[in-house]
C-alpha atoms as a PDB file:
ATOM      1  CA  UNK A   1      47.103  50.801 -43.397  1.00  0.00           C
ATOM      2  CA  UNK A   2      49.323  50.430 -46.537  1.00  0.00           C
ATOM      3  CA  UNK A   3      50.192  46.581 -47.149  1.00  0.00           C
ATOM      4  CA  UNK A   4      52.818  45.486 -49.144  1.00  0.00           C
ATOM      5  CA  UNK A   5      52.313  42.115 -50.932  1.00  0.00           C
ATOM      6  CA  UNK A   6      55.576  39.788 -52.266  1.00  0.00           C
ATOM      7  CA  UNK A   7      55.097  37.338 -54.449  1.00  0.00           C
ATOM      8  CA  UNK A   8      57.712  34.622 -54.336  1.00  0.00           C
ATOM      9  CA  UNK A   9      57.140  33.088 -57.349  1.00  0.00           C
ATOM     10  CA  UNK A  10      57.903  34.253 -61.241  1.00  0.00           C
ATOM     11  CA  UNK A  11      55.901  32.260 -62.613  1.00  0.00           C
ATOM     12  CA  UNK A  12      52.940  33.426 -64.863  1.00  0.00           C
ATOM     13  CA  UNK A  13      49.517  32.154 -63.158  1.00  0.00           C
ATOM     14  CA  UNK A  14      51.011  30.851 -59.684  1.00  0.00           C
ATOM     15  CA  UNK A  15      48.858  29.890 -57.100  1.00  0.00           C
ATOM     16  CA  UNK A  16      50.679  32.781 -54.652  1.00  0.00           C
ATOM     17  CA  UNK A  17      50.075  34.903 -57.102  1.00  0.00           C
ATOM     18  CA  UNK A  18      46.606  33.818 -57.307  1.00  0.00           C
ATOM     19  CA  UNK A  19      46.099  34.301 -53.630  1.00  0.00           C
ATOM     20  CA  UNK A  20      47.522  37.959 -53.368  1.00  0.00           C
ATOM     21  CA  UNK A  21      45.596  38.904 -56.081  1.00  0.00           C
ATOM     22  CA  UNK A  22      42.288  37.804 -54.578  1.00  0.00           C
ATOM     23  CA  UNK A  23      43.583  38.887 -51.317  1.00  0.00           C
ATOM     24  CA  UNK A  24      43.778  42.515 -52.893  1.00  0.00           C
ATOM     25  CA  UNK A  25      40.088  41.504 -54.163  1.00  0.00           C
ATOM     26  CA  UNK A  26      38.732  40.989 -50.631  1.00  0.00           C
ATOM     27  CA  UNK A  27      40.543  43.132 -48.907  1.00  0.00           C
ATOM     28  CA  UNK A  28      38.511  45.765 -46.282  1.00  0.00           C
ATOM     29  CA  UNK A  29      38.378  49.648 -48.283  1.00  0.00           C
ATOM     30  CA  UNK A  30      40.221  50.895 -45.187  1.00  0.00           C
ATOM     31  CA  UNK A  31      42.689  48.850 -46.001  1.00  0.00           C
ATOM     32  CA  UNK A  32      45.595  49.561 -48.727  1.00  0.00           C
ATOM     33  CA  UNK A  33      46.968  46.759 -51.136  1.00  0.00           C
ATOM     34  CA  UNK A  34      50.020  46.887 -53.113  1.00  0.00           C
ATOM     35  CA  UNK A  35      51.352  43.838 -55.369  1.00  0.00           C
ATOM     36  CA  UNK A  36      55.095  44.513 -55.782  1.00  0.00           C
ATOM     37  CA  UNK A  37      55.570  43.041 -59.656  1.00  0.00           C
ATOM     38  CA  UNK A  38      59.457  44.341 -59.821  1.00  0.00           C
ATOM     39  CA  UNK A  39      60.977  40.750 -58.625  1.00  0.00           C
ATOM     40  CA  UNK A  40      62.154  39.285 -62.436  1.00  0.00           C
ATOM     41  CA  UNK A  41      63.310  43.010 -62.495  1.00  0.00           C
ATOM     42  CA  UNK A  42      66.259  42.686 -59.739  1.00  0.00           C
ATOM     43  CA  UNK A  43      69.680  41.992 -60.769  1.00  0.00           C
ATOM     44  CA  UNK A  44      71.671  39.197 -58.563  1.00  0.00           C
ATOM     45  CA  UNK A  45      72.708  40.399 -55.433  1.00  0.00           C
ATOM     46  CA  UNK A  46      76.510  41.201 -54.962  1.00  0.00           C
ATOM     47  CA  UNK A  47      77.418  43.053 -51.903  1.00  0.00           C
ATOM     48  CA  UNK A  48      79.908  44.951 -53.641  1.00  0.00           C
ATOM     49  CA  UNK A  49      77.069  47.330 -55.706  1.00  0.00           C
ATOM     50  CA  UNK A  50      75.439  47.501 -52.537  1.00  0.00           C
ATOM     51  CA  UNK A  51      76.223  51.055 -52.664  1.00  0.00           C
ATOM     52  CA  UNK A  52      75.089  54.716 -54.014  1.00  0.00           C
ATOM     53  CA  UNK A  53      74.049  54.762 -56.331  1.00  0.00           C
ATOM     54  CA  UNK A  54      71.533  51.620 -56.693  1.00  0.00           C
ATOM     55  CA  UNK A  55      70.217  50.153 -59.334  1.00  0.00           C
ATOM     56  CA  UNK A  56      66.594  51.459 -60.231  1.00  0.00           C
ATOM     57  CA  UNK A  57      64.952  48.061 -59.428  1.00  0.00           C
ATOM     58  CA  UNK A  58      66.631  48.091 -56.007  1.00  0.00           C
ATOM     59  CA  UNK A  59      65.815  51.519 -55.139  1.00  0.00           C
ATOM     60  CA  UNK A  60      62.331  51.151 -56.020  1.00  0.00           C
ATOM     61  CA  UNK A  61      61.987  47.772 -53.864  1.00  0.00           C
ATOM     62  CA  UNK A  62      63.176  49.675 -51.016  1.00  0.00           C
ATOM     63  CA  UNK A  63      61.068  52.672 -51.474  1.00  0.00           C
ATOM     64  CA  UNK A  64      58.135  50.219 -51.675  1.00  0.00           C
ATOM     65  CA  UNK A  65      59.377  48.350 -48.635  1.00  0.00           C
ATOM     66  CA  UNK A  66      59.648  51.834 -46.680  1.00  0.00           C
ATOM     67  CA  UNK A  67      56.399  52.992 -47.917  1.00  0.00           C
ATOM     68  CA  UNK A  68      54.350  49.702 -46.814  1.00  0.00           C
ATOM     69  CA  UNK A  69      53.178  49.419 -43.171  1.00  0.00           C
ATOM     70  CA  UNK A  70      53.428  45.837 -43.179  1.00  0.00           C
ATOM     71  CA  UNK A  71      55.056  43.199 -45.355  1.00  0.00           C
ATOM     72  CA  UNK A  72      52.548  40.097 -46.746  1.00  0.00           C
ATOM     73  CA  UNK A  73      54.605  37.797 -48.387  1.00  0.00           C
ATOM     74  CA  UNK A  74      53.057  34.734 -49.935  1.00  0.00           C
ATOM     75  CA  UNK A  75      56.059  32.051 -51.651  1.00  0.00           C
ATOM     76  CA  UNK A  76      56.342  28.496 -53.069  1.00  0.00           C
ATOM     77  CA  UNK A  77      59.307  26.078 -52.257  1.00  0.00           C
ATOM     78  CA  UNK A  78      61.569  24.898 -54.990  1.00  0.00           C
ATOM     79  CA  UNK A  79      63.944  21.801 -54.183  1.00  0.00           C
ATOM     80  CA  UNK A  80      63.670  22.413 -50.794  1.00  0.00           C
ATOM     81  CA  UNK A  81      64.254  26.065 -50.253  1.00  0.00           C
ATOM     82  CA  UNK A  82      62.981  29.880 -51.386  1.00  0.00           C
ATOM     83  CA  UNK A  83      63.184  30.567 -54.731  1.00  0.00           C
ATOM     84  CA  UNK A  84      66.321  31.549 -56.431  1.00  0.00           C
ATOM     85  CA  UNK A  85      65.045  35.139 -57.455  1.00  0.00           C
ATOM     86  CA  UNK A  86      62.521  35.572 -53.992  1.00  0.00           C
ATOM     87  CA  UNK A  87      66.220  35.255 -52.030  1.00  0.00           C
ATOM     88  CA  UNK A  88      67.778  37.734 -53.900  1.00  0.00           C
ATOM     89  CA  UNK A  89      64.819  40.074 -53.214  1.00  0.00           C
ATOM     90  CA  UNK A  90      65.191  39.313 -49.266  1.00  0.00           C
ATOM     91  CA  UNK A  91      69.307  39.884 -49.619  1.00  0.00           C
ATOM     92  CA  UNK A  92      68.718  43.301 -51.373  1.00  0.00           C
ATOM     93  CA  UNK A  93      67.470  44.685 -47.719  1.00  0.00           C
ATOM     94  CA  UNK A  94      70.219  42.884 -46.073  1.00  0.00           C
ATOM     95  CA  UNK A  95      72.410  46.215 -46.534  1.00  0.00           C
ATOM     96  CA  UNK A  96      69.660  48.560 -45.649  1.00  0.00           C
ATOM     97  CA  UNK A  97      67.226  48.889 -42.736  1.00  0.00           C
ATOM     98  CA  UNK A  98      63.858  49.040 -44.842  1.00  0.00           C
ATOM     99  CA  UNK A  99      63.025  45.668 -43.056  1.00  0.00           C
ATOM    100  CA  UNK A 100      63.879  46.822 -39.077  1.00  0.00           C
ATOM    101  CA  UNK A 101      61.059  46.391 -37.217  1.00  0.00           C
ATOM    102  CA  UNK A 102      58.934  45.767 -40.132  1.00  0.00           C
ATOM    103  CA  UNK A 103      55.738  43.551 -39.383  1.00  0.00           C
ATOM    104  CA  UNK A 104      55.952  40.862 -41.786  1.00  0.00           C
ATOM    105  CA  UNK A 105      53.323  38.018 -42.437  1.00  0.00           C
ATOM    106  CA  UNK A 106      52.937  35.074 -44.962  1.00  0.00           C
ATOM    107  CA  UNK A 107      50.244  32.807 -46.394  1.00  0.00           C
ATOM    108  CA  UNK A 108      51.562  29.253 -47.433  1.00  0.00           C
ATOM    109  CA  UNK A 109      49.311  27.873 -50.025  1.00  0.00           C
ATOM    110  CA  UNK A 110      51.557  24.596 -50.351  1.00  0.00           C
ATOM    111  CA  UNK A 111      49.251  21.724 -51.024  1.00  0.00           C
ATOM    112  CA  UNK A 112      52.747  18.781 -50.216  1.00  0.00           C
ATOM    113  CA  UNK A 113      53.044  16.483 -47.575  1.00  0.00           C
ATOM    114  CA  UNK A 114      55.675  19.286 -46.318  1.00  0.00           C
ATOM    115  CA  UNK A 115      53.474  22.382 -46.836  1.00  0.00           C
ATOM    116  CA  UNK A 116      56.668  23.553 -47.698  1.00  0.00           C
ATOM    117  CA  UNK A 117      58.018  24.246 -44.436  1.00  0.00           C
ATOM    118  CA  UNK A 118      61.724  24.442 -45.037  1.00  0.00           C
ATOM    119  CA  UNK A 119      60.585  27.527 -47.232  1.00  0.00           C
ATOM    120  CA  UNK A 120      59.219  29.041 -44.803  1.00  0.00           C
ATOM    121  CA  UNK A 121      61.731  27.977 -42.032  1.00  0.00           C
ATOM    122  CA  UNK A 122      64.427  29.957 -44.460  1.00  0.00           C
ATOM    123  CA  UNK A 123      62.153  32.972 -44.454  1.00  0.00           C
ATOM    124  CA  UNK A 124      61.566  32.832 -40.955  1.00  0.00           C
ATOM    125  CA  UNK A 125      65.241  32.879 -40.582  1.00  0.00           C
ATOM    126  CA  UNK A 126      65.950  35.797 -43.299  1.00  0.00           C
ATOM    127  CA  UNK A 127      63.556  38.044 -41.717  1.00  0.00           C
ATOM    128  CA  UNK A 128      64.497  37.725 -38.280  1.00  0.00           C
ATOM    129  CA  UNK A 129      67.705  38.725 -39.380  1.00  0.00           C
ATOM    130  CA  UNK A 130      67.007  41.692 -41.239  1.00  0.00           C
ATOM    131  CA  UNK A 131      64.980  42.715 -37.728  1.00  0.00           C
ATOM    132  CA  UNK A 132      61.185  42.273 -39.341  1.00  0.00           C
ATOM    133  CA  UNK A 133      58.927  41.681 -37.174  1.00  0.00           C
ATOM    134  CA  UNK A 134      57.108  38.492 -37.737  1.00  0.00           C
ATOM    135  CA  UNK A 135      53.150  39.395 -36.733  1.00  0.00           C
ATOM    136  CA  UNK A 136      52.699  35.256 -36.217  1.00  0.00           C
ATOM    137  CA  UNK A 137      48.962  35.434 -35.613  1.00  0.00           C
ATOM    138  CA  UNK A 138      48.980  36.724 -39.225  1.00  0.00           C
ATOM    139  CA  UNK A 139      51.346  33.567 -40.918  1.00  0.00           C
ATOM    140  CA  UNK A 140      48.501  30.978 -42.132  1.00  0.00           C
ATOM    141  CA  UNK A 141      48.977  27.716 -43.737  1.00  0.00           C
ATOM    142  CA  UNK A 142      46.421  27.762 -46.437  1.00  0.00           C
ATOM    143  CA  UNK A 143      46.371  24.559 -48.983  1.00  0.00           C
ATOM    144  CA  UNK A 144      44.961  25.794 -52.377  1.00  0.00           C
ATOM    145  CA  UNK A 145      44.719  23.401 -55.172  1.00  0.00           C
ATOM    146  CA  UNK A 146      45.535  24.485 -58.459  1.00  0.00           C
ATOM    147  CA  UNK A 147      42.159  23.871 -59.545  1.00  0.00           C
ATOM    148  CA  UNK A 148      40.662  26.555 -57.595  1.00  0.00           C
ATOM    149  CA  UNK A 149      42.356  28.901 -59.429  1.00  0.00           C
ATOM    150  CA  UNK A 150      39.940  30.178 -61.768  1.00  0.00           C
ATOM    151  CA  UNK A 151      40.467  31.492 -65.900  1.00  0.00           C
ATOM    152  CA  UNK A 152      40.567  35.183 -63.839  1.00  0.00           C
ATOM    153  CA  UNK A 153      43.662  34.094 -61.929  1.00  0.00           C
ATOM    154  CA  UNK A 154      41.651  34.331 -58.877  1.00  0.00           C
ATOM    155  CA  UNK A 155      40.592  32.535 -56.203  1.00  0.00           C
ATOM    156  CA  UNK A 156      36.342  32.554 -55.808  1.00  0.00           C
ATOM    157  CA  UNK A 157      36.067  30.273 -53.271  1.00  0.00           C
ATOM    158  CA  UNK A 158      34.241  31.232 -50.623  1.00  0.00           C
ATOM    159  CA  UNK A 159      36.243  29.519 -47.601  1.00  0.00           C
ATOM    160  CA  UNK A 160      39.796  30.837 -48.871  1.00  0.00           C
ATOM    161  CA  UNK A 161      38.585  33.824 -49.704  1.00  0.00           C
ATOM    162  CA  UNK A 162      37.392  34.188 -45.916  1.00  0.00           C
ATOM    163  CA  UNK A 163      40.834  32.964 -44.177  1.00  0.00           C
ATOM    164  CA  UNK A 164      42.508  35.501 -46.861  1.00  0.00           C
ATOM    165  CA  UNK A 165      40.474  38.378 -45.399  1.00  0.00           C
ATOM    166  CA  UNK A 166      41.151  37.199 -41.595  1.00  0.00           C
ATOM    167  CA  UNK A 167      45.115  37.204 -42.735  1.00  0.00           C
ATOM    168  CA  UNK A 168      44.106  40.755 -43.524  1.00  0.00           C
ATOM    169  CA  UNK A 169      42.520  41.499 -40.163  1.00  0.00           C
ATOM    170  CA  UNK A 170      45.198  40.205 -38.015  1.00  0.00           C
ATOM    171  CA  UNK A 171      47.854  41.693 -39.858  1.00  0.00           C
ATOM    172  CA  UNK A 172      46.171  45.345 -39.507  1.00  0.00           C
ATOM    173  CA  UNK A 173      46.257  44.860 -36.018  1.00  0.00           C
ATOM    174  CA  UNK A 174      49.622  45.357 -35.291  1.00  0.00           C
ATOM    175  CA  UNK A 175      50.636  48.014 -33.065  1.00  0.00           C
END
């Protein structure tokens, strides 16, 4: 199986970034990994150049998107919501069907009082209306501390690492 793995956040040693990457790390060899890194590359969504031909960063999201065999998406929440730029991915396959019937997954790593729910409310909502299939056995609430976030930008311990891999597991067992 061929994963694809969205990282909601632009910033430079994020904890979801942290947590794909050593999800790639433990991740079974029959099992394919692929980080998308194109999201600071996307220009802001305008319906109107939604349209042949695309922009190269669009095109290559959606060739990624139709490549993958399953979405893992792994985001933060800022004031309240997804990110400005994580959005503007999710309304770039609003015009297309690269997300219909495409199991989808996340990991929430949100250490607040919230564990960032409304986040992941709005991406519950923004999938289900681009027709992805949310695999919810796969979504996990995961707190991780910044401080386990090691000078690798990985995660070593041993009990996230393990829930990481399970994400994995279920995930690969769609049908």
């Amino acid at each position: 199986m061929n994963f694809l793995l969205l990282n909601g956040s632009l910033r430079a040693g994020s904890v979801n970034g942290a947590a794909l990457q050593t999800l790639q790390d433990v991740a079974p060899s029959d099992l394919q990994t692929a980080l998308y890194g194109g999201l600071a590359d996307l220009p802001h969504f305008n319906p109107d150049d939604d349209h042949d031909p695309l922009p190269q960063a669009v095109t290559g999201l959606r060739a990624a998107i139709e490549a993958a065999d399953a979405l893992l998406i792994c985001t933060p929440e800022y004031a309240g919501a997804l990110p400005g730029a994580f959005k503007n991915l999710l309304e770039w396959t609003v015009g297309s069907t690269v997300l219909n019937g495409k199991p989808a997954a996340w990991i929430n790593v949100s250490t607040s009082p919230t564990q960032a729910r409304d986040a992941h409310d709005s991406l519950r909502i923004v999938l289900g209306y681009v027709n992805a299939r949310i695999v919810e056995e796969a979504c996990l609430h995961l707190p991780v501390p910044r401080g386990l976030v090691d000078a690798d930008g990985r995660i070593h311990d041993a009990e996230v690492r393990d829930s990481l891999r399970e994400v994995l597991k279920k995930l690969s067992r769609i049908q």
